[in-house]
PDB file of N, CA and C in Angstrom:
ATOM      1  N   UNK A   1     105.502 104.018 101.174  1.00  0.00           N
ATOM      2  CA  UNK A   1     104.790 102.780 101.411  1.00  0.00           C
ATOM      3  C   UNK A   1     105.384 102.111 102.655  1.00  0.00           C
ATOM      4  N   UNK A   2     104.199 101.603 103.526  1.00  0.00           N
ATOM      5  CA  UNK A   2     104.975 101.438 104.599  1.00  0.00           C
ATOM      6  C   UNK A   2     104.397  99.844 104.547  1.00  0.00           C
ATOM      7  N   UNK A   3     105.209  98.738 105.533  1.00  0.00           N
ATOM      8  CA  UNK A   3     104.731  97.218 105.607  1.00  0.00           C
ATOM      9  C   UNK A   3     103.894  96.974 107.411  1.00  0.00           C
ATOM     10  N   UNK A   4     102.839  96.492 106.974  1.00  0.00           N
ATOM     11  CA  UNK A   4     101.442  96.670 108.409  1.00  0.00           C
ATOM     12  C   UNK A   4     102.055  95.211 108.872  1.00  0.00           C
ATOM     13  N   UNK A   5     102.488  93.947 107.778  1.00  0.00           N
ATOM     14  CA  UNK A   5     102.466  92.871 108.548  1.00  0.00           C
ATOM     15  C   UNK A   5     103.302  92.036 107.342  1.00  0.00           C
ATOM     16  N   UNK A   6     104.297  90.650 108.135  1.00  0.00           N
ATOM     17  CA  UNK A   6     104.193  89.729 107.509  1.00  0.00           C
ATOM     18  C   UNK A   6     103.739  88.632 107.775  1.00  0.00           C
ATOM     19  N   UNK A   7     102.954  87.739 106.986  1.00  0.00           N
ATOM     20  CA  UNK A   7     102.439  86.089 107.633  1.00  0.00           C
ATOM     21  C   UNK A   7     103.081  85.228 106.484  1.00  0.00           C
ATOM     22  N   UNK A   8     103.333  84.023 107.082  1.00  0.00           N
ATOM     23  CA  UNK A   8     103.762  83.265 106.896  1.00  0.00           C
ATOM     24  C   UNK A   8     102.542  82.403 106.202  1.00  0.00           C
ATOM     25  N   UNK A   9     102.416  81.812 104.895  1.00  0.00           N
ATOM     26  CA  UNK A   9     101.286  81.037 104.512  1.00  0.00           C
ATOM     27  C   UNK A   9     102.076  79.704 104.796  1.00  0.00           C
ATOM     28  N   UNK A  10     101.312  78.467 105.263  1.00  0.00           N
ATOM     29  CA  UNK A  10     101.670  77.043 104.887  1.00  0.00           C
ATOM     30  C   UNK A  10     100.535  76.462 104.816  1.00  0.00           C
ATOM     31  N   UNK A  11     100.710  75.811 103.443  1.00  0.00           N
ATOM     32  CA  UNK A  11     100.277  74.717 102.680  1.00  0.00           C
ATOM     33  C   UNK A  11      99.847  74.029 103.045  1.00  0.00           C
ATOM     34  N   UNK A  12      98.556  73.570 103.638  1.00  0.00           N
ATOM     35  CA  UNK A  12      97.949  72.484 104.468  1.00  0.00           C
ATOM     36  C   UNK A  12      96.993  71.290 104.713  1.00  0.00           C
ATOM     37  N   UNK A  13      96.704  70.201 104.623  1.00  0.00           N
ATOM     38  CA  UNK A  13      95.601  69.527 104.717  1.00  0.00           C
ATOM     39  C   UNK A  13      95.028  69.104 105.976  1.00  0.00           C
ATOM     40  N   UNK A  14      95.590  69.669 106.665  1.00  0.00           N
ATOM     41  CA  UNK A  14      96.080  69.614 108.605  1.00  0.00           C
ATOM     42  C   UNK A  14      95.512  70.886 109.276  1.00  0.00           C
ATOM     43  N   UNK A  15      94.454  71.401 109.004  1.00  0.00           N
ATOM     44  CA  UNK A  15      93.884  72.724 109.598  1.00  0.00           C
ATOM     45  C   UNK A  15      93.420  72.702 111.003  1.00  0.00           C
ATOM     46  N   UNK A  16      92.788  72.065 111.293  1.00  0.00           N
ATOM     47  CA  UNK A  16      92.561  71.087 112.461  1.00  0.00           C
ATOM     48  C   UNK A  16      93.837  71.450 113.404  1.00  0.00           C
ATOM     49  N   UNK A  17      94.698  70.451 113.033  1.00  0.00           N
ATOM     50  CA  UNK A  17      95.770  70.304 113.698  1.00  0.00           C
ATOM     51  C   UNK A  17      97.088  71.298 114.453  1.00  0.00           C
ATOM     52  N   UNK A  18      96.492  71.569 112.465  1.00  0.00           N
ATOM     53  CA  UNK A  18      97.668  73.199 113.063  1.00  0.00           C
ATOM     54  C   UNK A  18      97.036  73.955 113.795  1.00  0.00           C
ATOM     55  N   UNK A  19      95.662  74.292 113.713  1.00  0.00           N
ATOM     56  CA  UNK A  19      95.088  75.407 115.013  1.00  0.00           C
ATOM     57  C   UNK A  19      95.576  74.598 116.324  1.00  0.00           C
ATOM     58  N   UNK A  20      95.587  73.716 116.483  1.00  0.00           N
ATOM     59  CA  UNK A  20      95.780  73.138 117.797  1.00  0.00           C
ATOM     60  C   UNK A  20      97.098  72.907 118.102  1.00  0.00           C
ATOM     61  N   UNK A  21      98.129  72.776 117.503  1.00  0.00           N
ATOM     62  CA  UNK A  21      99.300  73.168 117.345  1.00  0.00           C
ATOM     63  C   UNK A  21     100.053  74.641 118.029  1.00  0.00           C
ATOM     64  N   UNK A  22      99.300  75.376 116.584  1.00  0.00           N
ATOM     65  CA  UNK A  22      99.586  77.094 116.782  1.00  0.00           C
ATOM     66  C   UNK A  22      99.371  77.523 118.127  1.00  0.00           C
ATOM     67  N   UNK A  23      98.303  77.137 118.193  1.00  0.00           N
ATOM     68  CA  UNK A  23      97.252  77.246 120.308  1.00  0.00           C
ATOM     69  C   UNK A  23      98.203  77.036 121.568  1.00  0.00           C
ATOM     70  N   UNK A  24      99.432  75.999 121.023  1.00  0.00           N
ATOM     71  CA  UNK A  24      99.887  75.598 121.757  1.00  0.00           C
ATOM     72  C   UNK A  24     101.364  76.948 122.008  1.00  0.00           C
ATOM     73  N   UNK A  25     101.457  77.486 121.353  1.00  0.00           N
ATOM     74  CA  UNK A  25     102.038  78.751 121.172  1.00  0.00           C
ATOM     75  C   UNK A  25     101.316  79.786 121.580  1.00  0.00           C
ATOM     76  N   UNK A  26     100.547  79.925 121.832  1.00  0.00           N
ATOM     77  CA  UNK A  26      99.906  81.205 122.091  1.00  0.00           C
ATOM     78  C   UNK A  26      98.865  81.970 121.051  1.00  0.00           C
ATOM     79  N   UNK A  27      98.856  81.475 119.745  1.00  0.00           N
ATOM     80  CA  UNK A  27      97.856  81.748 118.762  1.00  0.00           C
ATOM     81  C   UNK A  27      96.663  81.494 118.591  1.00  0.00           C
ATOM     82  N   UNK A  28      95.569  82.138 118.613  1.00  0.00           N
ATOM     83  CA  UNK A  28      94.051  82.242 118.713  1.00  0.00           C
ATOM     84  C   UNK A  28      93.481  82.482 117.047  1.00  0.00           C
ATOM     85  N   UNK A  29      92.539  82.031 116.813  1.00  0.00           N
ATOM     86  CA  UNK A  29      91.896  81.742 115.420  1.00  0.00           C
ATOM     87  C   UNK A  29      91.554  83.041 114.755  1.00  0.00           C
ATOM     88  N   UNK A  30      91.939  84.171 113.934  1.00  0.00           N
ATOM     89  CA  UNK A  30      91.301  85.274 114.274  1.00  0.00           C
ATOM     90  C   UNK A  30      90.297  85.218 112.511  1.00  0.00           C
ATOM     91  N   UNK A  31      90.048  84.451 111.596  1.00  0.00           N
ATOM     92  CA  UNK A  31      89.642  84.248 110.076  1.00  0.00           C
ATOM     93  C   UNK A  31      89.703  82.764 110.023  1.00  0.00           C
ATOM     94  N   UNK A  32      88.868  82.474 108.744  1.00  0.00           N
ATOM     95  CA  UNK A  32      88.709  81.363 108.769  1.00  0.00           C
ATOM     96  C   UNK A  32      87.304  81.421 107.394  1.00  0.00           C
ATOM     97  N   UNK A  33      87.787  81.187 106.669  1.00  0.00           N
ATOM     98  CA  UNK A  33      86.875  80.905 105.177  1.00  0.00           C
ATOM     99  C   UNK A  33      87.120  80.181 104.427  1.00  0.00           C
ATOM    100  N   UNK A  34      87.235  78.602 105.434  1.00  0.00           N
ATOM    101  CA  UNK A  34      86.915  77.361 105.252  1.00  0.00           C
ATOM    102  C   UNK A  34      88.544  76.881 104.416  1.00  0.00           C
ATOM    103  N   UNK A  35      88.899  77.585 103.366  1.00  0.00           N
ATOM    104  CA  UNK A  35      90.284  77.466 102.138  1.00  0.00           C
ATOM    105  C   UNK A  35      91.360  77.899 102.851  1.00  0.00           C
ATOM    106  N   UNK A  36      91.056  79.038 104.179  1.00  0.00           N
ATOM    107  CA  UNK A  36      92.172  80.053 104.396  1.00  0.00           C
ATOM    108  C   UNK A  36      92.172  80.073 106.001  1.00  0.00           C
ATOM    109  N   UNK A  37      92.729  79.599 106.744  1.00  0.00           N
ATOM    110  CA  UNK A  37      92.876  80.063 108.439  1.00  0.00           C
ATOM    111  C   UNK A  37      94.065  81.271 108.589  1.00  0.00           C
ATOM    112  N   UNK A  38      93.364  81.740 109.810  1.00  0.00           N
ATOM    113  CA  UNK A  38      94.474  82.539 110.248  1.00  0.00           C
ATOM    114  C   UNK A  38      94.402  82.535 111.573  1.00  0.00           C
ATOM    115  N   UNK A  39      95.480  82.487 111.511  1.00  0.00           N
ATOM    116  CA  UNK A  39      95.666  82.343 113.634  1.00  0.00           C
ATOM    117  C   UNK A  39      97.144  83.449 113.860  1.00  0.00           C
ATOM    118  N   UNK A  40      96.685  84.148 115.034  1.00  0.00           N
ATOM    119  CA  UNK A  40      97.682  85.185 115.947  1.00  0.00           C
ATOM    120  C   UNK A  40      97.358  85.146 116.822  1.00  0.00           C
ATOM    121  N   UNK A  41      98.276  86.272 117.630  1.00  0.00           N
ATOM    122  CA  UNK A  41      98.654  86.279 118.877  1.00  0.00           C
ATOM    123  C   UNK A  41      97.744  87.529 119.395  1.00  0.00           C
ATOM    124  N   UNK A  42      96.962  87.159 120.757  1.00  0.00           N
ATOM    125  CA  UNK A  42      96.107  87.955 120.837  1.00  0.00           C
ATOM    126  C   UNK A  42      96.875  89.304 121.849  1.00  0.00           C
ATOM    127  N   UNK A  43      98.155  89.358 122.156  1.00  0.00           N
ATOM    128  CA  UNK A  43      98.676  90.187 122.817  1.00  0.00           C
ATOM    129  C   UNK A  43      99.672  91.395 121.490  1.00  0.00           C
ATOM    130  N   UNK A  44      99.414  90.241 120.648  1.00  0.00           N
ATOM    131  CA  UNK A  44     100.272  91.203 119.659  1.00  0.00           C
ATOM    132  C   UNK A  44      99.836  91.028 117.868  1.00  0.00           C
ATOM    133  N   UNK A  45      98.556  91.029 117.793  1.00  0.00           N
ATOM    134  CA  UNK A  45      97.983  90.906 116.695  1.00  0.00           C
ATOM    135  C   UNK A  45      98.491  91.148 115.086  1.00  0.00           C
ATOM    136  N   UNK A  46      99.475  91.392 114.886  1.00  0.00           N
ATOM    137  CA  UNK A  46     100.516  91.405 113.227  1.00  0.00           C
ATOM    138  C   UNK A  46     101.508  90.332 113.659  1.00  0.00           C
ATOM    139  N   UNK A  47     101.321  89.588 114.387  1.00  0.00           N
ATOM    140  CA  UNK A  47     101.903  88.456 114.870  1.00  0.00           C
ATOM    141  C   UNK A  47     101.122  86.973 114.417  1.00  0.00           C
ATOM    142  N   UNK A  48     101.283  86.507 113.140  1.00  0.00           N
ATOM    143  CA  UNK A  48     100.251  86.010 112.601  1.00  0.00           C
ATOM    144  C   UNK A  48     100.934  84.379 111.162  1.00  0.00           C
ATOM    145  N   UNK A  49     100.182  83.442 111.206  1.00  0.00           N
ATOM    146  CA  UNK A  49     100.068  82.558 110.804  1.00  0.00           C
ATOM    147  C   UNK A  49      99.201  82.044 109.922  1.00  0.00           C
ATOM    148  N   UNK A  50      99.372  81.931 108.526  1.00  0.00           N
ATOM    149  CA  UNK A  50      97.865  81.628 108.106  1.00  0.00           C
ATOM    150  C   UNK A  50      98.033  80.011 107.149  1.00  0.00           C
ATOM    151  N   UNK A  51      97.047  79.134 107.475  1.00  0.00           N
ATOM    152  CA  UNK A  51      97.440  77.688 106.782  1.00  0.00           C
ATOM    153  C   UNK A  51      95.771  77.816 106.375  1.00  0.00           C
ATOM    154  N   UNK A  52      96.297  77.372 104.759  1.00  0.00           N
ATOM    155  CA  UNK A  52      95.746  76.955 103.859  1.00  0.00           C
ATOM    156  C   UNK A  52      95.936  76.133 102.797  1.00  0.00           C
ATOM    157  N   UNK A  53      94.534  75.407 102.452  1.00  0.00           N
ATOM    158  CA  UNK A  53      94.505  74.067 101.085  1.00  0.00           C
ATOM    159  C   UNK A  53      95.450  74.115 100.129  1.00  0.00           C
ATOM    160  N   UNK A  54      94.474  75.850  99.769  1.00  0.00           N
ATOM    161  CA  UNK A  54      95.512  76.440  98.606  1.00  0.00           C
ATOM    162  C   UNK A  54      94.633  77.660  98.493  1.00  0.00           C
ATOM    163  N   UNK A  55      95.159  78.335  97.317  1.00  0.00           N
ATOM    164  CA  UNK A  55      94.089  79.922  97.148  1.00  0.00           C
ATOM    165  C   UNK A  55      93.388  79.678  96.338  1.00  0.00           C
ATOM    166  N   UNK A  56      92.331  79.416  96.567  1.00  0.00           N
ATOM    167  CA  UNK A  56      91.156  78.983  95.919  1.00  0.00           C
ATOM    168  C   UNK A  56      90.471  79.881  94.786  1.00  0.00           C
ATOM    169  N   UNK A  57      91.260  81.119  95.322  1.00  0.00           N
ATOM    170  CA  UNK A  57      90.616  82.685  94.156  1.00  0.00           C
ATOM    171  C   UNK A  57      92.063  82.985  93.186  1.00  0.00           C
ATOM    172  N   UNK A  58      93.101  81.980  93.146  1.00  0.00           N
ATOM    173  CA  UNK A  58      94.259  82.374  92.516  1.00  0.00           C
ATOM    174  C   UNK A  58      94.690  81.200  91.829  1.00  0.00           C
ATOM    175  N   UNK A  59      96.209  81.426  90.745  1.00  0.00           N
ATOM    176  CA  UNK A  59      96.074  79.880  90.171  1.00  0.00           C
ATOM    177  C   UNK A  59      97.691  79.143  90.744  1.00  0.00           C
ATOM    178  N   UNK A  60      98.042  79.758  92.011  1.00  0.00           N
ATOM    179  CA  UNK A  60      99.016  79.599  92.748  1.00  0.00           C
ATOM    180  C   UNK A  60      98.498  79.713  94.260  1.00  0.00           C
ATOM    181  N   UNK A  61      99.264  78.981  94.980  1.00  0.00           N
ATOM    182  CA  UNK A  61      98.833  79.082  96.387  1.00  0.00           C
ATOM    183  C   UNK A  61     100.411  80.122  97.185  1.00  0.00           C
ATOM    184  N   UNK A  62     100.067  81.492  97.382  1.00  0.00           N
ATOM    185  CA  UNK A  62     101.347  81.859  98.011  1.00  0.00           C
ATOM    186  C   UNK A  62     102.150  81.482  99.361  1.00  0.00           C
ATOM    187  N   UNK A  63     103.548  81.869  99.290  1.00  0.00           N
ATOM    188  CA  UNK A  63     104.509  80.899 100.394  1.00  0.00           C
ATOM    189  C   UNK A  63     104.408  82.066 101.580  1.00  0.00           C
ATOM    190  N   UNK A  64     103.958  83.299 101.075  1.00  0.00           N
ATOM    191  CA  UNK A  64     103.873  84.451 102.465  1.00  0.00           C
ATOM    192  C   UNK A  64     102.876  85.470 101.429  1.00  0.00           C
ATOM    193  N   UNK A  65     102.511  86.140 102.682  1.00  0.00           N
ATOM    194  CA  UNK A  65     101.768  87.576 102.499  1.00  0.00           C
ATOM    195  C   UNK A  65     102.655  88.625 103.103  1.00  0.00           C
ATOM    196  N   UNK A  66     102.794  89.818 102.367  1.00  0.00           N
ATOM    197  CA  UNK A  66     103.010  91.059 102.849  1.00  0.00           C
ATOM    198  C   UNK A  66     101.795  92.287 102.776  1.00  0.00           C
ATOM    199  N   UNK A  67     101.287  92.817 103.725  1.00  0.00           N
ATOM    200  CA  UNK A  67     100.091  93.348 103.894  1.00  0.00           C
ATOM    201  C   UNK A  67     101.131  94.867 103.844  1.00  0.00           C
ATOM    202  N   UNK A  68     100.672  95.970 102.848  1.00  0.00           N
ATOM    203  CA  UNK A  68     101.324  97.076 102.928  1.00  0.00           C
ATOM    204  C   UNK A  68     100.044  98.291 103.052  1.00  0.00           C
ATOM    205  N   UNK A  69     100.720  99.392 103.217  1.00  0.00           N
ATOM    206  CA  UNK A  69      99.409 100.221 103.079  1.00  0.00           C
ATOM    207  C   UNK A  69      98.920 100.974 102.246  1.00  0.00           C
ATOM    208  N   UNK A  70      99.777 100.957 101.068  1.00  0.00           N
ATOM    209  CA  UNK A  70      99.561 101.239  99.684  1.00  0.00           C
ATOM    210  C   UNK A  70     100.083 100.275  98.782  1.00  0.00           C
ATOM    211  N   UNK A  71      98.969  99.184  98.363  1.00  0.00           N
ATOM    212  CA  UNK A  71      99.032  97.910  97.758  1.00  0.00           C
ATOM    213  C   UNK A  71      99.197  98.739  95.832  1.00  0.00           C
ATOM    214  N   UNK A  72      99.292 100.162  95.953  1.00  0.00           N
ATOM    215  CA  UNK A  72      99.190 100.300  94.091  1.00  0.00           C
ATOM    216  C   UNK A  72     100.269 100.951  93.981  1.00  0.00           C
ATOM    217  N   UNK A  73     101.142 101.399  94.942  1.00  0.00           N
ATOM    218  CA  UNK A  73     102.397 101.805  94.994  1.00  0.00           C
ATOM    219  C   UNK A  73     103.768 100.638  94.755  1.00  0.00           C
ATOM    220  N   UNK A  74     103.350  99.723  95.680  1.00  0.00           N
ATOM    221  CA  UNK A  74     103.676  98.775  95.623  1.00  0.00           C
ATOM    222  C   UNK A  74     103.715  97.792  94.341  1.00  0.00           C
ATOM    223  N   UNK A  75     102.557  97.951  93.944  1.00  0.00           N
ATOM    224  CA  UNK A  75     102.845  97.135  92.462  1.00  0.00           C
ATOM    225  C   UNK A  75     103.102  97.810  90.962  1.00  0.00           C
ATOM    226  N   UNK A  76     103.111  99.109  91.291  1.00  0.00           N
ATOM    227  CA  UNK A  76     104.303  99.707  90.408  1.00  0.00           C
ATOM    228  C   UNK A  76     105.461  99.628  90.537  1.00  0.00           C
ATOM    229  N   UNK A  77     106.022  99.806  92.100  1.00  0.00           N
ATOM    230  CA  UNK A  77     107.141  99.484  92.101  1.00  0.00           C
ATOM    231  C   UNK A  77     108.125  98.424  91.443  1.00  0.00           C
ATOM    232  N   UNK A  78     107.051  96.839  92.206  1.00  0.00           N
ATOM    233  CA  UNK A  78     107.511  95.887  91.729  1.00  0.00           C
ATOM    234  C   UNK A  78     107.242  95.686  89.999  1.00  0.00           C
ATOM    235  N   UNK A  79     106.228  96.284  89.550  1.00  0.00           N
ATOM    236  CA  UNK A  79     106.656  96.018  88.069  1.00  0.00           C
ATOM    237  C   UNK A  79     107.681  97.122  87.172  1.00  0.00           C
ATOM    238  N   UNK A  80     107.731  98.100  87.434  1.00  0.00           N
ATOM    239  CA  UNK A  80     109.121  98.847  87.434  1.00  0.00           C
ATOM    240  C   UNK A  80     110.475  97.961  87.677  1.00  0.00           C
ATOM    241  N   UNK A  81     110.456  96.911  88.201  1.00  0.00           N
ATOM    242  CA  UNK A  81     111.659  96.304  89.156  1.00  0.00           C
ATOM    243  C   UNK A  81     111.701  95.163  87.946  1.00  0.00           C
ATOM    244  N   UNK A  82     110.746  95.115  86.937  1.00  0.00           N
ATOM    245  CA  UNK A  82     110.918  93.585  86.085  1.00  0.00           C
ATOM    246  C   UNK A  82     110.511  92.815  86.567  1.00  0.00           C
ATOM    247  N   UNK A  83     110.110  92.234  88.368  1.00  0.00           N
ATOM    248  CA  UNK A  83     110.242  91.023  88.461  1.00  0.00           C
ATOM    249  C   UNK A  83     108.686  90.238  87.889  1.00  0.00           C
ATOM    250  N   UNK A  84     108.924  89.203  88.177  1.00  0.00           N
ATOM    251  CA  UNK A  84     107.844  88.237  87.736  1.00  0.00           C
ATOM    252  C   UNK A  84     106.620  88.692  88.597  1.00  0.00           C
ATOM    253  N   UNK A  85     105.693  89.223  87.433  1.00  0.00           N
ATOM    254  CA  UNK A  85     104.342  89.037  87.960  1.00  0.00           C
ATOM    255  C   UNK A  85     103.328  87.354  87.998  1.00  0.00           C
ATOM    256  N   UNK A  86     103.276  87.267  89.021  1.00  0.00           N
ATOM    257  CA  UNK A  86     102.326  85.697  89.203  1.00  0.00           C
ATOM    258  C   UNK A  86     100.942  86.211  88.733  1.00  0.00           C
ATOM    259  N   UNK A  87     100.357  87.122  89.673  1.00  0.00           N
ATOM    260  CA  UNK A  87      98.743  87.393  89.308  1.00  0.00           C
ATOM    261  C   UNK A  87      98.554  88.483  89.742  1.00  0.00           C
ATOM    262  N   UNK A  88      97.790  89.414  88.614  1.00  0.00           N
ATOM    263  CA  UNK A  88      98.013  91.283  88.400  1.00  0.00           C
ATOM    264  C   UNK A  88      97.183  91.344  89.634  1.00  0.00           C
ATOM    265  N   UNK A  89      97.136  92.570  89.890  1.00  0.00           N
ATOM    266  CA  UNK A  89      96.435  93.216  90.798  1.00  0.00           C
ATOM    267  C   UNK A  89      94.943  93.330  90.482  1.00  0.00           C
ATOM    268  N   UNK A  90      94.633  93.082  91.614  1.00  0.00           N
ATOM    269  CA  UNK A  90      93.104  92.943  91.462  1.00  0.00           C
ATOM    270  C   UNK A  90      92.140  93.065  93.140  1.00  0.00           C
ATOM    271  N   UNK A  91      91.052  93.594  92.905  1.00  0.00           N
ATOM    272  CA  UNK A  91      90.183  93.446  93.851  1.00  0.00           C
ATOM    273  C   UNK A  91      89.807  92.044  94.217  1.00  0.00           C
ATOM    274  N   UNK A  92      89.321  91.444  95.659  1.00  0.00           N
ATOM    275  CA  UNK A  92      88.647  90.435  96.048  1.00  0.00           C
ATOM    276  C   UNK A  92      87.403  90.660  96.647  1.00  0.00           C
ATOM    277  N   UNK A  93      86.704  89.889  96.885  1.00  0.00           N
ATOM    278  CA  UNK A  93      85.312  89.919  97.416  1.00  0.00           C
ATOM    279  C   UNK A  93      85.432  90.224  98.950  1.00  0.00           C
ATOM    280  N   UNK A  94      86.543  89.278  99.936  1.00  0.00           N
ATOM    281  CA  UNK A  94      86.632  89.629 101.022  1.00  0.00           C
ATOM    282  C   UNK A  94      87.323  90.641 101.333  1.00  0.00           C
ATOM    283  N   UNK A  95      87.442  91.827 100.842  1.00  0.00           N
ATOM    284  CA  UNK A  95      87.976  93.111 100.773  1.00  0.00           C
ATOM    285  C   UNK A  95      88.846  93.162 101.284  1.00  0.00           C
ATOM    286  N   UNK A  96      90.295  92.798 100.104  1.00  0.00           N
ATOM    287  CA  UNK A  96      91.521  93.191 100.023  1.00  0.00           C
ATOM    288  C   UNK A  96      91.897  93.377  98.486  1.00  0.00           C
ATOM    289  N   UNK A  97      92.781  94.247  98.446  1.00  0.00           N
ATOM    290  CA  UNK A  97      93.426  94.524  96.841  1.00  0.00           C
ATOM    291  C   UNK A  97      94.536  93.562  97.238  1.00  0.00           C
ATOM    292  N   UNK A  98      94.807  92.861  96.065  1.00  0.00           N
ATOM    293  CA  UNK A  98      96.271  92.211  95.998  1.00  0.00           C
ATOM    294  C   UNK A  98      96.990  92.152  94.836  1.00  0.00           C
ATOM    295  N   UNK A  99      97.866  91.248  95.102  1.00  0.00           N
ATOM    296  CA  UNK A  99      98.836  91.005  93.834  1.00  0.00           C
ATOM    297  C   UNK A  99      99.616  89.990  93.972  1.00  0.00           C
ATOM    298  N   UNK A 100     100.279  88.573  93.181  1.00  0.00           N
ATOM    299  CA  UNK A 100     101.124  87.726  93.535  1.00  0.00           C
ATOM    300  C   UNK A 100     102.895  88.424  92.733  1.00  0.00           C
ATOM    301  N   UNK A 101     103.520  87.853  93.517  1.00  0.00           N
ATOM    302  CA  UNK A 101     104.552  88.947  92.948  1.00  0.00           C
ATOM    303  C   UNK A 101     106.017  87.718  92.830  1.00  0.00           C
ATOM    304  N   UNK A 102     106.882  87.023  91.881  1.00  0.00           N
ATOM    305  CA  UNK A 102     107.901  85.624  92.506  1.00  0.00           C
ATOM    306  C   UNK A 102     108.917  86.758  93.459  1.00  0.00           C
ATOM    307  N   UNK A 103     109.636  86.654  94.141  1.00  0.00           N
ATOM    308  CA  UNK A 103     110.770  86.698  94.356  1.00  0.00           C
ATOM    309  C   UNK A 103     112.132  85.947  94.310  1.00  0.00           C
ATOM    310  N   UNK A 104     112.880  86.935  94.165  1.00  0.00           N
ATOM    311  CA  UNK A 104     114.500  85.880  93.712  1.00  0.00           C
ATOM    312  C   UNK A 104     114.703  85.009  93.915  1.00  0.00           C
ATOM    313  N   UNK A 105     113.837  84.266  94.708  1.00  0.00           N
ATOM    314  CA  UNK A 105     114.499  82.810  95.253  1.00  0.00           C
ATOM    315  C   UNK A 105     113.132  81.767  94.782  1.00  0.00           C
ATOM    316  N   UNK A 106     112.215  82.306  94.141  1.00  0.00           N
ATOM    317  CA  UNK A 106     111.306  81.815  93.374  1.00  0.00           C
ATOM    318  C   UNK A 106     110.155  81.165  94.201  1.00  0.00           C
ATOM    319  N   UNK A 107     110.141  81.976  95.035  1.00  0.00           N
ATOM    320  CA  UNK A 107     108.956  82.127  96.499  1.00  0.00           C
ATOM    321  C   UNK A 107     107.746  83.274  95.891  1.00  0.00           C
ATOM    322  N   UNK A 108     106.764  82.685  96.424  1.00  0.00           N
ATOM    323  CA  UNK A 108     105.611  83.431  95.404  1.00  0.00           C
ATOM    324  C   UNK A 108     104.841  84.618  97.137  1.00  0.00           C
ATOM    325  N   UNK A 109     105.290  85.643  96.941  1.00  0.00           N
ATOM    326  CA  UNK A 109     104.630  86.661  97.820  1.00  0.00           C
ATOM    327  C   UNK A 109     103.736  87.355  97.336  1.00  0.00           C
ATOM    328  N   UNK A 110     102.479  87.375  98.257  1.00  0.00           N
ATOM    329  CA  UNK A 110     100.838  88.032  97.929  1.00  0.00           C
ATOM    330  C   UNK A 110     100.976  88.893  99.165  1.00  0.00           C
ATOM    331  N   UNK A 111     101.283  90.671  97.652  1.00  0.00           N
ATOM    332  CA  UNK A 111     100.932  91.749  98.485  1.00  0.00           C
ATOM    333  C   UNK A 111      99.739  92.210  98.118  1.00  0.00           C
ATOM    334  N   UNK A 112      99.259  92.807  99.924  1.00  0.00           N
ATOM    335  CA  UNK A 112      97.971  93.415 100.317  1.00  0.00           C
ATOM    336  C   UNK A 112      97.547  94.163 100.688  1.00  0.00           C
ATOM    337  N   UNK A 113      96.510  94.819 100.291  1.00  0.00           N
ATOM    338  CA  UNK A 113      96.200  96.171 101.369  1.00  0.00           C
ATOM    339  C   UNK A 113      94.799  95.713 101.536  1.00  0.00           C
ATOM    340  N   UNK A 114      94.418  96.228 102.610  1.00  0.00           N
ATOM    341  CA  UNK A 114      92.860  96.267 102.704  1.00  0.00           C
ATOM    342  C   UNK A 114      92.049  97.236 102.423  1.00  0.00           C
ATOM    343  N   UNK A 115      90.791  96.827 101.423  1.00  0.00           N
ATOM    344  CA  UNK A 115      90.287  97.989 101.025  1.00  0.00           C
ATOM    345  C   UNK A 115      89.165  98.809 102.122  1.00  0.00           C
TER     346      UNK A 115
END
């Protein structure tokens, strides 16, 4: 299993702002489904930022994403490992498999693959 990307989620009521913010860095809008932005870098695209309300399809809003390329490897692993499952694996509509997963420091990471 290999890792395609990490983004950083933050928590936001400031979407607006932060695109214009992020912009000011070098980040361009690349998603956007109204709950969820994402903004990167158009010279280096897994270079990426995403601010959102909250997860509107989950009953937690996650603190990061890890995008892997085998999202069912991955969540054997981690449930092999004991740790805290947040929310099982499952298909989404905007075609990604995921999973919320806590980590040790009680940070909630949503791994992904795209289907």
């Amino acid at each position: 299993m290999a890792v395609r990307r990490v983004v950083p989620n933050i928590q936001s009521e400031a979407a607006q702002e932060s695109r214009e913010f992020y912009g000011l860095l070098g980040f361009e809008e690349v998603m956007n489904h109204g709950w969820i932005m994402t903004l990167a870098s158009p010279t280096c695209p897994a270079a990426q930022v995403s601010v959102m309300t909250s997860d509107k399809t989950a009953p937690v809003t996650p603190d990061m994403s890890v995008e892997v390329d085998d999202v069912d490897a991955a969540y054997a692993a981690v449930q092999g490992s004991g740790a805290e499952i947040v929310r099982p694996l499952q298909d989404e509509e905007w075609g990604v498999r995921r999973f919320f997963v806590r980590d040790p420091n009680g940070l909630v990471v949503n791994v992904l693959g795209h289907r």
